[in-house]
N, C-alpha and C. Protein backbone atom coordinates (compact mmCIF):
# COMPACT_ATOMS: atom_id res chain seq x y z
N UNK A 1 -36.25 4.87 -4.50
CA UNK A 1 -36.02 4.39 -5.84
C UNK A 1 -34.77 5.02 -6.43
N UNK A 2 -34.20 6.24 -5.95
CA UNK A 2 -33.59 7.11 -6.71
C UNK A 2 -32.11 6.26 -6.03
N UNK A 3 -32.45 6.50 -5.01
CA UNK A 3 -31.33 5.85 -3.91
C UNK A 3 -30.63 4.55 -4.21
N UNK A 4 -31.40 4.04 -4.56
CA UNK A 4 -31.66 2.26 -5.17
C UNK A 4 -30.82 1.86 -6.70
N UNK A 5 -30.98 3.05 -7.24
CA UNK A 5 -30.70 3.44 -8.54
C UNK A 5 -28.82 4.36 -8.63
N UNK A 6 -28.76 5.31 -7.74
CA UNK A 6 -27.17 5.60 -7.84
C UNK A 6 -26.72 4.29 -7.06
N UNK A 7 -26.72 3.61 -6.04
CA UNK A 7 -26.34 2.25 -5.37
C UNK A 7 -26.37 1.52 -6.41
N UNK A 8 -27.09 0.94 -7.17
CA UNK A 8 -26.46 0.02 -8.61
C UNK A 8 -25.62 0.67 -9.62
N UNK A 9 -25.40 2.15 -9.54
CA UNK A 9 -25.09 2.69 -10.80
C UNK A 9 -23.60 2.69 -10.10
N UNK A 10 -23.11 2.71 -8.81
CA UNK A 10 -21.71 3.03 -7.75
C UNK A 10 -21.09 1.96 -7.95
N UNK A 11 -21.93 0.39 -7.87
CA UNK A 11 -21.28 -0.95 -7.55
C UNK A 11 -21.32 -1.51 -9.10
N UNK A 12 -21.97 -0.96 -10.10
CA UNK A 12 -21.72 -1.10 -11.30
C UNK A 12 -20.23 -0.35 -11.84
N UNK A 13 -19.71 0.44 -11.41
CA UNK A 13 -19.00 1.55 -11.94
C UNK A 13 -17.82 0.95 -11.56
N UNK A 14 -17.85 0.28 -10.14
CA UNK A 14 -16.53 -0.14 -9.40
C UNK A 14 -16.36 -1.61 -9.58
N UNK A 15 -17.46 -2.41 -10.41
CA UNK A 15 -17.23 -3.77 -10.70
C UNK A 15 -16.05 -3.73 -12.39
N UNK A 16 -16.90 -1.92 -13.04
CA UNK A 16 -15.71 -1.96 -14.36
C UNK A 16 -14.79 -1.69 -13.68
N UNK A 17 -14.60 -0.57 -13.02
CA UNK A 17 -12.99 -0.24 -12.18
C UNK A 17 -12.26 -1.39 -12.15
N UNK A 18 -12.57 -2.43 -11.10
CA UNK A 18 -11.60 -3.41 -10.69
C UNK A 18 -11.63 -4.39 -11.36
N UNK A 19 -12.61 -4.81 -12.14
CA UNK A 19 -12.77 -5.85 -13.09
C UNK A 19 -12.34 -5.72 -14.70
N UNK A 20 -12.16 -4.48 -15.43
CA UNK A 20 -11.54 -3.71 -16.90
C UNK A 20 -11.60 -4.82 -17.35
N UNK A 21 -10.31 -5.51 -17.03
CA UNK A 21 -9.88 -6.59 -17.83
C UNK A 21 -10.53 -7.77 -17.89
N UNK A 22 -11.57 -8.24 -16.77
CA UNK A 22 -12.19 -9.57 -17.09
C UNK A 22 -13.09 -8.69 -18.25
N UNK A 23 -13.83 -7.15 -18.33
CA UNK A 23 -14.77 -7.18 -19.03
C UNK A 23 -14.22 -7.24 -20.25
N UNK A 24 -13.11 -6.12 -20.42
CA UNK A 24 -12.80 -7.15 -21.92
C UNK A 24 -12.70 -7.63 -22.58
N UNK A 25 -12.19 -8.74 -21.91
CA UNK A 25 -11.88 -9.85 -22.34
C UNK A 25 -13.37 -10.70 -22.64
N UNK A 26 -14.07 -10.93 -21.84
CA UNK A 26 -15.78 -10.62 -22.18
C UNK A 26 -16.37 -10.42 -23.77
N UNK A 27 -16.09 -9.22 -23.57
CA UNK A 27 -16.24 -8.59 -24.80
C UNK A 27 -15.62 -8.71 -26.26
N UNK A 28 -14.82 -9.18 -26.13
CA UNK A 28 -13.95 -9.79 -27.46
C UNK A 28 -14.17 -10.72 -27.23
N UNK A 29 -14.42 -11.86 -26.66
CA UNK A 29 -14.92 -13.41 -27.07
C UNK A 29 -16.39 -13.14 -27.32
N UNK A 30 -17.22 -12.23 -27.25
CA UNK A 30 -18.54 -11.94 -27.66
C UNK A 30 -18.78 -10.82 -29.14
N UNK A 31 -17.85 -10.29 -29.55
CA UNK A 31 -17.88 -10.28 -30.63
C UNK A 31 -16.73 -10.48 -31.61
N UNK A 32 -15.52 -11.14 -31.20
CA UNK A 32 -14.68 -11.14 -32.08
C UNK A 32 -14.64 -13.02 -32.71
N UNK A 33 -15.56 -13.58 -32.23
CA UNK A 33 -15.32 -15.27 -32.45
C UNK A 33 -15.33 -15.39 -33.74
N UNK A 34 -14.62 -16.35 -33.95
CA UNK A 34 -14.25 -16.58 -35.70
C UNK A 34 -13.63 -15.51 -36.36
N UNK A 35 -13.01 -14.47 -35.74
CA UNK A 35 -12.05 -13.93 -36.25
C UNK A 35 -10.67 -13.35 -35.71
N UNK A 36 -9.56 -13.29 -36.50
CA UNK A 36 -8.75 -13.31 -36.32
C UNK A 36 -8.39 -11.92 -34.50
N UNK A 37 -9.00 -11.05 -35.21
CA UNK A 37 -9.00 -10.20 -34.25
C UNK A 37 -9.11 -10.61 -32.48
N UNK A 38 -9.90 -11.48 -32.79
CA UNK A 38 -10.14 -11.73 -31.37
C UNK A 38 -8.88 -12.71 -30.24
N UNK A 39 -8.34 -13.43 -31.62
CA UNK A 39 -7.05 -14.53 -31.05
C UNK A 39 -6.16 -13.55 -30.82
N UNK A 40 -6.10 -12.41 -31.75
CA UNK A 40 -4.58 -11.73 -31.48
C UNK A 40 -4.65 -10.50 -30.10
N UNK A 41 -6.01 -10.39 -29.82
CA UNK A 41 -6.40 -9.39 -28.41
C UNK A 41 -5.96 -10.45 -27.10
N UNK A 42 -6.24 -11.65 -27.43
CA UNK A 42 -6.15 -12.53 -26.22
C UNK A 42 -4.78 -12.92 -26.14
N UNK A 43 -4.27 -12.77 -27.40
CA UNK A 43 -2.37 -13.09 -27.17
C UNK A 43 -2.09 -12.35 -26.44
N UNK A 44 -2.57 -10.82 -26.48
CA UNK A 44 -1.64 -9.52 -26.66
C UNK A 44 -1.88 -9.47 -24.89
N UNK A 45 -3.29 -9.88 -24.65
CA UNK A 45 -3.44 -9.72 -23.22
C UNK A 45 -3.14 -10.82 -22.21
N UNK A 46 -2.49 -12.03 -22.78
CA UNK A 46 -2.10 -13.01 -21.94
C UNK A 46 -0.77 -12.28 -21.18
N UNK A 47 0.03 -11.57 -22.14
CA UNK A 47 1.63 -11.55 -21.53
C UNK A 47 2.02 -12.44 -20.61
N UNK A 48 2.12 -13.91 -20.64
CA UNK A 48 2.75 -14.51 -19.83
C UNK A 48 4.23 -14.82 -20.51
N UNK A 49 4.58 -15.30 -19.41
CA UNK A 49 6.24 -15.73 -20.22
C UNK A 49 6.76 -17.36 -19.44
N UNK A 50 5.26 -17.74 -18.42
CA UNK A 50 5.65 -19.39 -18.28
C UNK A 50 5.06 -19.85 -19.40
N UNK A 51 4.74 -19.97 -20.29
CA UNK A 51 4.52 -20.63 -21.45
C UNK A 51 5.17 -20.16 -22.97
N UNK A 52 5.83 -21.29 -23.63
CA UNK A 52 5.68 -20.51 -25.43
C UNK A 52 4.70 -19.72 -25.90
N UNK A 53 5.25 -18.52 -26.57
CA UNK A 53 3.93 -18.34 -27.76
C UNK A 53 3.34 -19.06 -28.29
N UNK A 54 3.41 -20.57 -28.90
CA UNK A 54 3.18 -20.80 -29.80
C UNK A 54 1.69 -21.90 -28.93
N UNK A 55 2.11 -21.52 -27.46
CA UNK A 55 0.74 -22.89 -26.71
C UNK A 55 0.30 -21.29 -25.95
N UNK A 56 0.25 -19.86 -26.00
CA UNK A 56 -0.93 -19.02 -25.69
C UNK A 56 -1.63 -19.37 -27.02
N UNK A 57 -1.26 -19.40 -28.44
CA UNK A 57 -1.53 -18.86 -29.48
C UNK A 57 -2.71 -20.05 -29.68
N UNK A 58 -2.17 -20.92 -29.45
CA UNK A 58 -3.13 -22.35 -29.72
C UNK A 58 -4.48 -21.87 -28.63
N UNK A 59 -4.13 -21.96 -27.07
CA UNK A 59 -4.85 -21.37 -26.21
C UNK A 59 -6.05 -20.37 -26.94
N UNK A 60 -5.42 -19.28 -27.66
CA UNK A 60 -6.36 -18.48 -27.12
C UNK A 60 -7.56 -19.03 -29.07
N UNK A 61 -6.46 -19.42 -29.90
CA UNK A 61 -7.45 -19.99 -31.12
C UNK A 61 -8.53 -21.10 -30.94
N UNK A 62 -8.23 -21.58 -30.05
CA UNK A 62 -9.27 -22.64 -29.69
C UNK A 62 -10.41 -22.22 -28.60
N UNK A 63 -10.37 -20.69 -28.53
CA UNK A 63 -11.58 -20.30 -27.86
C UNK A 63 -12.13 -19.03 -28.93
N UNK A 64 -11.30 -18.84 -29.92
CA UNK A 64 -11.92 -18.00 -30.90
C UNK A 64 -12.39 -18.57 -32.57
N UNK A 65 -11.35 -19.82 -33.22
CA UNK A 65 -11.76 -20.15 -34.10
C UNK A 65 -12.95 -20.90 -34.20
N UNK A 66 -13.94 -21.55 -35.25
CA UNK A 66 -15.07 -21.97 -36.12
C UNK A 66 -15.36 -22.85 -37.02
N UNK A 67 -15.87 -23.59 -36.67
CA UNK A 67 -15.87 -24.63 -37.66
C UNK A 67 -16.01 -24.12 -39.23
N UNK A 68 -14.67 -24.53 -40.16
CA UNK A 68 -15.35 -24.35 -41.10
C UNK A 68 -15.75 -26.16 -42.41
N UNK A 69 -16.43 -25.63 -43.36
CA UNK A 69 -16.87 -26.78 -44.15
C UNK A 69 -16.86 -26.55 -45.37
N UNK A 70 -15.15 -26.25 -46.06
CA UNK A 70 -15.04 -25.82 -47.29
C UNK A 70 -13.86 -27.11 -47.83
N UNK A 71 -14.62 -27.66 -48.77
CA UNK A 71 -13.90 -28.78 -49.04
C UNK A 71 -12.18 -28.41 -49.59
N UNK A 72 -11.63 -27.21 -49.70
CA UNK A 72 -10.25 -27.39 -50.34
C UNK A 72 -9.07 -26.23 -49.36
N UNK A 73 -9.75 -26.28 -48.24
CA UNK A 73 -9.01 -25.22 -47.44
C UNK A 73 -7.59 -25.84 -46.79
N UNK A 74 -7.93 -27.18 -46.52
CA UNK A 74 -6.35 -27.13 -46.16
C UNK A 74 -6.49 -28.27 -46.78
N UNK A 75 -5.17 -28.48 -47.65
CA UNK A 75 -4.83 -29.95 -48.29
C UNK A 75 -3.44 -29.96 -48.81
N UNK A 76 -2.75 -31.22 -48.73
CA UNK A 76 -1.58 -31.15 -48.98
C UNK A 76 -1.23 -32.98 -49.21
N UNK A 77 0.07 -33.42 -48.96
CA UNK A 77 0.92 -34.47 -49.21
C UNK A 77 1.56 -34.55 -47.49
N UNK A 78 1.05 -36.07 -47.26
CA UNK A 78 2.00 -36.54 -45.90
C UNK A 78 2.12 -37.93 -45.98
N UNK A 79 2.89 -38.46 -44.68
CA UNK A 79 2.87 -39.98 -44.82
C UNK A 79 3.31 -40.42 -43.29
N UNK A 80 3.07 -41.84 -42.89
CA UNK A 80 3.45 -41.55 -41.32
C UNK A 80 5.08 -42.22 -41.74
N UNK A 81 5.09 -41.71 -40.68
CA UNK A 81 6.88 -41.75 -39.80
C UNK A 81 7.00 -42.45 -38.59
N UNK A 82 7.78 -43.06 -38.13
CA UNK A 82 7.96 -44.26 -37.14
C UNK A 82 9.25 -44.19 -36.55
N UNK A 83 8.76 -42.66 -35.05
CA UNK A 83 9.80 -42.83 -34.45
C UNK A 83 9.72 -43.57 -32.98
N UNK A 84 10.96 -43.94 -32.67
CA UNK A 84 10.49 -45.04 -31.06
C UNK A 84 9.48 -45.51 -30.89
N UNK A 85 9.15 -46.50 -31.76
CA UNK A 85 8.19 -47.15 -31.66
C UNK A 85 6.57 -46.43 -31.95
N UNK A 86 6.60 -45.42 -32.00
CA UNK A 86 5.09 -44.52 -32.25
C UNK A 86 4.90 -43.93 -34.02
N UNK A 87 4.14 -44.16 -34.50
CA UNK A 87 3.59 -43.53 -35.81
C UNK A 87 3.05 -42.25 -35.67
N UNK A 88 3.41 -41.19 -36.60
CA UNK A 88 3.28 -40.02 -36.99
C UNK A 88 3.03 -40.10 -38.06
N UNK A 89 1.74 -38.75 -38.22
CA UNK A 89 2.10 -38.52 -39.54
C UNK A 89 2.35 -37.07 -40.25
N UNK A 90 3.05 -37.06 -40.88
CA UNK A 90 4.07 -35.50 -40.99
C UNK A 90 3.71 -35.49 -42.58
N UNK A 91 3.77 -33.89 -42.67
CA UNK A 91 3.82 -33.64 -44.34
C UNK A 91 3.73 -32.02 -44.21
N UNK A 92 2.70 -31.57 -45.89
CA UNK A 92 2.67 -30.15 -45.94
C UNK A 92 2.01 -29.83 -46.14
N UNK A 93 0.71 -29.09 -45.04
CA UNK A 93 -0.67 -28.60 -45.91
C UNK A 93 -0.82 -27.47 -46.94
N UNK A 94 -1.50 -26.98 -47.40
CA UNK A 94 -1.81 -25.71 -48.16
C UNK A 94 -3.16 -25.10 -47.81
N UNK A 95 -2.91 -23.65 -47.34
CA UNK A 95 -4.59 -23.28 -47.26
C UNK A 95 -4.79 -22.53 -48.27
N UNK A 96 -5.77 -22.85 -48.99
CA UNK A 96 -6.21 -21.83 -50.33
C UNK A 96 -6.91 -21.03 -50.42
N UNK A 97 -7.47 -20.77 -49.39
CA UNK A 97 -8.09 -19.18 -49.07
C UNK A 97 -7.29 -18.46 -49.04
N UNK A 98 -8.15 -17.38 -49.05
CA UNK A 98 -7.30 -15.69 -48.96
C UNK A 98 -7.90 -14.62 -48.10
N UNK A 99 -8.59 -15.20 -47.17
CA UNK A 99 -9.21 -14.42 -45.86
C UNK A 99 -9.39 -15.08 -44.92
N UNK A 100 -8.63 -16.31 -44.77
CA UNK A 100 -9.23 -17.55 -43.36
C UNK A 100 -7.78 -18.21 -43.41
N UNK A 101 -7.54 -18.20 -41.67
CA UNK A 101 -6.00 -18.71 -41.02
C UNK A 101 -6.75 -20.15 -40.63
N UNK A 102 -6.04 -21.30 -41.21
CA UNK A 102 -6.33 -22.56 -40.60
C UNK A 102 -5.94 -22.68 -39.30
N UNK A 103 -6.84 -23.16 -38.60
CA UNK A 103 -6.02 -23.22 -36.61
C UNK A 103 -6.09 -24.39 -36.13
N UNK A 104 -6.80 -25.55 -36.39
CA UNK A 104 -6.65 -26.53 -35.95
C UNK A 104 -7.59 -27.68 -37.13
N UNK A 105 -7.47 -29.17 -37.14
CA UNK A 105 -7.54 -29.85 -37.75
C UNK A 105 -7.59 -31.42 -37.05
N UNK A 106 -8.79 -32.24 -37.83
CA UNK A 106 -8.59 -33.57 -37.24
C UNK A 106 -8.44 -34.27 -38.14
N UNK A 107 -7.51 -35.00 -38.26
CA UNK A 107 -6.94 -36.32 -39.35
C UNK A 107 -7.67 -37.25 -39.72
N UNK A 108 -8.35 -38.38 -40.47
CA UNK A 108 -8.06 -39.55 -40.36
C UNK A 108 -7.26 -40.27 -41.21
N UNK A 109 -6.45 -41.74 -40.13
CA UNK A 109 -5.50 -42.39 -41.20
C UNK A 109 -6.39 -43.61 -40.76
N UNK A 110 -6.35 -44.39 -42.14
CA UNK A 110 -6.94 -45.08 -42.36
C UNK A 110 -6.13 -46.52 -43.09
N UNK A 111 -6.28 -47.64 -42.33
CA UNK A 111 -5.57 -49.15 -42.84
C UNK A 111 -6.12 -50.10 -43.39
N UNK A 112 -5.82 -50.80 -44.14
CA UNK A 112 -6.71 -51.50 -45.00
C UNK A 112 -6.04 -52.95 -45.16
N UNK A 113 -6.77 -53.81 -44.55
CA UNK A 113 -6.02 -54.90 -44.67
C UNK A 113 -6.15 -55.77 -45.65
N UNK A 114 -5.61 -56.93 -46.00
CA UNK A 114 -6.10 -58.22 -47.19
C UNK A 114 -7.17 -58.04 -47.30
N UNK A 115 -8.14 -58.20 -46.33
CA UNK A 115 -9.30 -58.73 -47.13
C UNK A 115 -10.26 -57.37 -46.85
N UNK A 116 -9.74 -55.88 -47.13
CA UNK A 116 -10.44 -55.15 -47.10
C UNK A 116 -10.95 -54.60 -45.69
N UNK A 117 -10.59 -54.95 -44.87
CA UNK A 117 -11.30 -54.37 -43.11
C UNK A 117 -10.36 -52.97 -42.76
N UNK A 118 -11.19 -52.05 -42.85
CA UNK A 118 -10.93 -50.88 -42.64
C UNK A 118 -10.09 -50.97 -41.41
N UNK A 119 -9.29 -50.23 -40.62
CA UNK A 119 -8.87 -49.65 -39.18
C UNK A 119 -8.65 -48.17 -39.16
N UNK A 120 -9.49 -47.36 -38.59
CA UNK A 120 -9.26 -45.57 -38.92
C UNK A 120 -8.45 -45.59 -37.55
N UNK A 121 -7.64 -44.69 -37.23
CA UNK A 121 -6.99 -43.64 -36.28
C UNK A 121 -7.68 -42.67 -36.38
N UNK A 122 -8.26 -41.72 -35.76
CA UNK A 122 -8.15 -40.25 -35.56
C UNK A 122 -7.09 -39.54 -34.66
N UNK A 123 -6.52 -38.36 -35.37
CA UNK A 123 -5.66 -37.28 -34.71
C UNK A 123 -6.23 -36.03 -34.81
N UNK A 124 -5.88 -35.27 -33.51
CA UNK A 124 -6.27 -33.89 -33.77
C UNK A 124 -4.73 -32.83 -33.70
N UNK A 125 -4.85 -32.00 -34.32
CA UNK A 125 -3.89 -30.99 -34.11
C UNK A 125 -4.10 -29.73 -34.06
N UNK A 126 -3.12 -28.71 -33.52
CA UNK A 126 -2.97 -27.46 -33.85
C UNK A 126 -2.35 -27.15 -34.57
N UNK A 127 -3.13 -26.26 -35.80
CA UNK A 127 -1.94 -25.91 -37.09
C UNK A 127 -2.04 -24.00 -37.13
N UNK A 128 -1.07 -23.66 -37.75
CA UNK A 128 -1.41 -22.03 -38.32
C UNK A 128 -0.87 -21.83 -39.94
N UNK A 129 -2.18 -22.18 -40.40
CA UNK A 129 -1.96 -21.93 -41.90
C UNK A 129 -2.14 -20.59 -42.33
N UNK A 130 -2.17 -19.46 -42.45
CA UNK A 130 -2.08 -18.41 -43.37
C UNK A 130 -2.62 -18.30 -44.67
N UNK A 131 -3.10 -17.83 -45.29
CA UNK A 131 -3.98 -17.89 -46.42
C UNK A 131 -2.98 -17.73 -47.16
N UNK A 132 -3.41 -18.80 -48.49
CA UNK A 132 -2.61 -18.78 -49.38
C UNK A 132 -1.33 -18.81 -49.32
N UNK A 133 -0.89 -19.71 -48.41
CA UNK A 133 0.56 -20.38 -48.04
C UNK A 133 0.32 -21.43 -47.18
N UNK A 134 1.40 -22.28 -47.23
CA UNK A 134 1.65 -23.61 -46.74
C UNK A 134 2.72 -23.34 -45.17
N UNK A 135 2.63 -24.59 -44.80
CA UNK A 135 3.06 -25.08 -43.49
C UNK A 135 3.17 -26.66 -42.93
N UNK A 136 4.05 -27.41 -42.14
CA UNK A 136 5.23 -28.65 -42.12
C UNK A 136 3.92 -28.80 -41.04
N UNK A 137 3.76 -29.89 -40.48
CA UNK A 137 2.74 -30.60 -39.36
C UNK A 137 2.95 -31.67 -39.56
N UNK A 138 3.18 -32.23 -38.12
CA UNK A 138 3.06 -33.37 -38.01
C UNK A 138 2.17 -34.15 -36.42
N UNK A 139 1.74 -35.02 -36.48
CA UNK A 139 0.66 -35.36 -35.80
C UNK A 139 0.80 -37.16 -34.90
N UNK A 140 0.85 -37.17 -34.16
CA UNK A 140 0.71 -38.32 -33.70
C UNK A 140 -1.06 -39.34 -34.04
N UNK A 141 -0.43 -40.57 -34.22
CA UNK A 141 -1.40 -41.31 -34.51
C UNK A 141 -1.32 -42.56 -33.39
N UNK A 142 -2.47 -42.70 -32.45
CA UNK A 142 -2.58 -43.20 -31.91
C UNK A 142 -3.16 -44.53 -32.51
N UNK A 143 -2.96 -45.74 -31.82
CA UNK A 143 -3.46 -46.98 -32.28
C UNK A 143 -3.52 -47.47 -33.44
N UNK A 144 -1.91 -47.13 -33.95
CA UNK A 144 -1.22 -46.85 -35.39
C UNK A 144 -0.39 -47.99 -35.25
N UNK A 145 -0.06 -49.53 -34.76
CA UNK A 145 1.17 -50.09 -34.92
C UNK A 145 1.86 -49.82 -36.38
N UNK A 146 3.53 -49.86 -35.91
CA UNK A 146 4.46 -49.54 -36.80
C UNK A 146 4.95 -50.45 -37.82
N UNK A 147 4.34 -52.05 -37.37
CA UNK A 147 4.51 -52.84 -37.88
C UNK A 147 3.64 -53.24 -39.10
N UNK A 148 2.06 -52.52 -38.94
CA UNK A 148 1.19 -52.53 -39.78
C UNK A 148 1.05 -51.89 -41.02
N UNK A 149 2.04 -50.86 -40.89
CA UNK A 149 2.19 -50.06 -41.87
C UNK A 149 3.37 -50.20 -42.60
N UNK A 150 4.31 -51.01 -41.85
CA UNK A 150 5.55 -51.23 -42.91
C UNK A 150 5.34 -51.60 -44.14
N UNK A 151 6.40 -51.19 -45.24
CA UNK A 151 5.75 -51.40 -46.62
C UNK A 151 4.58 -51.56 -47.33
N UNK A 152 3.85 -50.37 -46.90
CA UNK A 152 2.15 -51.34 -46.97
C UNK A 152 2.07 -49.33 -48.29
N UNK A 153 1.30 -49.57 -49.24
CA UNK A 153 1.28 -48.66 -50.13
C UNK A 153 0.74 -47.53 -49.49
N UNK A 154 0.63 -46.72 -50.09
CA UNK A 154 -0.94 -45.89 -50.51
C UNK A 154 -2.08 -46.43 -51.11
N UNK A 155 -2.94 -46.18 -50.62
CA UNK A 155 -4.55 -47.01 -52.06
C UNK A 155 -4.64 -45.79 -52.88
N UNK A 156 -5.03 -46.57 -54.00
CA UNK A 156 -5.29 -45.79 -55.31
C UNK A 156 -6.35 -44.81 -54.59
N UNK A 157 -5.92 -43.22 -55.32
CA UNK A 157 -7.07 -42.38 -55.03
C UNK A 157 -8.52 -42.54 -55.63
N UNK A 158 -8.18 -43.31 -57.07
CA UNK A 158 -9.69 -43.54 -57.40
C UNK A 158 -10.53 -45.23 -57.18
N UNK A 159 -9.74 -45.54 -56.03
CA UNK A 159 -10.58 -46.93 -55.57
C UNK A 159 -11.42 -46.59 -54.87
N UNK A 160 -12.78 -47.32 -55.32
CA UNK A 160 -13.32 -47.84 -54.87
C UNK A 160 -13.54 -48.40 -52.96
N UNK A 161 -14.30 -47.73 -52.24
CA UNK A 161 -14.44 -47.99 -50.80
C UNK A 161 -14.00 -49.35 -50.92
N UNK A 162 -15.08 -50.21 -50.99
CA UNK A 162 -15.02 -52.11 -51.42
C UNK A 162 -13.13 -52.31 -51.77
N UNK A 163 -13.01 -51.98 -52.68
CA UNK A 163 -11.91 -52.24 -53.70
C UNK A 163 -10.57 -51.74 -53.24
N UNK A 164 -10.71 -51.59 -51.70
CA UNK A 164 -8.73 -51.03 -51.03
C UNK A 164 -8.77 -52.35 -50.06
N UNK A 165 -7.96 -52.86 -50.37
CA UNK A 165 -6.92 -53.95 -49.21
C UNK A 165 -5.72 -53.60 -49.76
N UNK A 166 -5.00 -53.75 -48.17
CA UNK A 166 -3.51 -54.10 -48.61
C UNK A 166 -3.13 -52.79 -48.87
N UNK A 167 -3.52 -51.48 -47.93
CA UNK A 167 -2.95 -50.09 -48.43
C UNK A 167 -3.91 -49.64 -47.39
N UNK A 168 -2.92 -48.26 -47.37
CA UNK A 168 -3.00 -47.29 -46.44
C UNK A 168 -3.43 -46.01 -47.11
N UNK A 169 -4.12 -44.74 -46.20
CA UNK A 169 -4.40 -43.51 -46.74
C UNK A 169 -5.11 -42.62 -45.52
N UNK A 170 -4.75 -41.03 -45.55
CA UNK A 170 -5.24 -40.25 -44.83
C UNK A 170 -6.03 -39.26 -45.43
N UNK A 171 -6.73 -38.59 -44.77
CA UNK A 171 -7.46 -37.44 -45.00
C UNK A 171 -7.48 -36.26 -43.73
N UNK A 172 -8.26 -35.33 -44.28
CA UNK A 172 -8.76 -34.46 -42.97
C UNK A 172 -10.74 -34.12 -43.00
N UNK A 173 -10.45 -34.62 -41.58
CA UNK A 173 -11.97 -35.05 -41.41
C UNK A 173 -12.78 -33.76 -40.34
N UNK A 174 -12.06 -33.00 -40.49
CA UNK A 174 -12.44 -31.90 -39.79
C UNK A 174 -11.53 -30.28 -39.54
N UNK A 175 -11.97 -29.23 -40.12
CA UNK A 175 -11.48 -28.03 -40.01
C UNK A 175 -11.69 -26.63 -39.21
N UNK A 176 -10.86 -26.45 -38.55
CA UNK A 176 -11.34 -25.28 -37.44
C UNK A 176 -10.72 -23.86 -38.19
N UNK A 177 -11.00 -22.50 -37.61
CA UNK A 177 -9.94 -21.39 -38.24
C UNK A 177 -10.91 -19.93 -38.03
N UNK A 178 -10.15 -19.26 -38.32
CA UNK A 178 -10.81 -17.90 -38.21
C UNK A 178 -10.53 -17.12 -39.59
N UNK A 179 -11.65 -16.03 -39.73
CA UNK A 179 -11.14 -15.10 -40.91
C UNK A 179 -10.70 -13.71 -40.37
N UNK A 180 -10.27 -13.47 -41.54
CA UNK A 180 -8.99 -12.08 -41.56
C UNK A 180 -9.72 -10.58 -40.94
C-alpha cells in the first residue's frame, strides 16, 4: 500500500514537472472565467508571433469572457456601408460600465419592406470596449443586398413592431465580456 502510494505520489510529481504549463493553464480557465485576469494570463502565455495580438487576444477572450444581460452596456450610433458589393455595418459603441471590458457582440440588422415583412441579418463580432469609453467596429452583414438598403431610412425609434415598412434598423442582440 505504502509502495502503491510513493508510485502515484513520483508519477504525480513528474506529470507537474513536465506538464507546469498545461496545468496552469488549467487552472486559470478554472478560476479566472469571466474575468479579465484570466484573458491577460493566456495572452501573456501564448507568446506567439505567427499571429497578431489582436486574434491571440480575441482567442484567448472567447474562452474566458460571459454572457452578460445588462440592457445599456454597449450602445452606440452605426449604419451599413457598401463596399464591393458586401454590406457592413460600422459605427461607435459605448460601454457604460466601470468594471466590465466588452469582448464580443451579436448584431441584428433588420429590413423592413412596403408592406411591413421583416428580413433580420445576424452578425457576430469581436470588440474590446473598456469601461467607460468607446470604440469604431465594424461588422459584416451577411444576406444584406446593397441594393435593398439603398436610400431606404432608419424606422422611427418609437414605431410600433406592425407600424415599420419601408426602413431599416439595428440593434445588439447579444453581449459577451469579462470584469475587471
Amino acid at each position: 500500500m505504502r509502495l502503491t502510494f510513493l508510485f502515484f505520489t513520483v508519477c504525480l510529481a513528474i506529470y507537474f514537472i513536465f506538464n507546469l504549463e498545461s496545468v496552469q493553464l488549467r487552472l486559470n480557465e478554472k478560476l479566472n472565467r469571466g474575468k479579465l485576469a484570466g484573458i491577460e494570463y493566456c495572452v501573456i502565455s501564448s507568446g506567439s508571433e505567427l499571429v497578431s495580438k489582436q486574434t491571440i487576444r480575441n482567442h484567448c477572450s472567447s474562452q474566458f469572457h460571459i454572457q452578460f444581460y445588462f440592457d445599456r452596456m454597449a450602445e452606440g450610433k452605426a449604419g451599413p456601408i457598401e463596399r464591393d458589393n458586401v454590406v457592413f455595418l460600422e459605427g461607435d459603441l459605448n460601454n457604460f460600465t466601470s468594471d466590465k471590458v466588452t469582448t464580443w457582440l451579436e448584431f441584428e440588422f433588420r429590413v423592413y419592406d412596403e408592406d411591413g415583412e421583416e428580413n433580420e441579418s445576424n452578425a457576430e463580432a469581436f470588440v474590446w470596449i473598456e469601461p467607460n469609453s468607446s470604440s469604431e467596429f465594424s461588422v459584416r452583414l451577411p444576406n444584406v443586398n446593397p441594393e435593398t438598403i439603398k436610400d431606404l431610412p432608419f424606422c422611427a425609434r418609437d414605431a410600433e413592431q406592425g407600424q415599420r415598412s419601408s426602413c431599416m434598423g439595428w440593434g445588439i442582440s447579444s453581449q459577451k465580456g469579462v470584469n475587471l
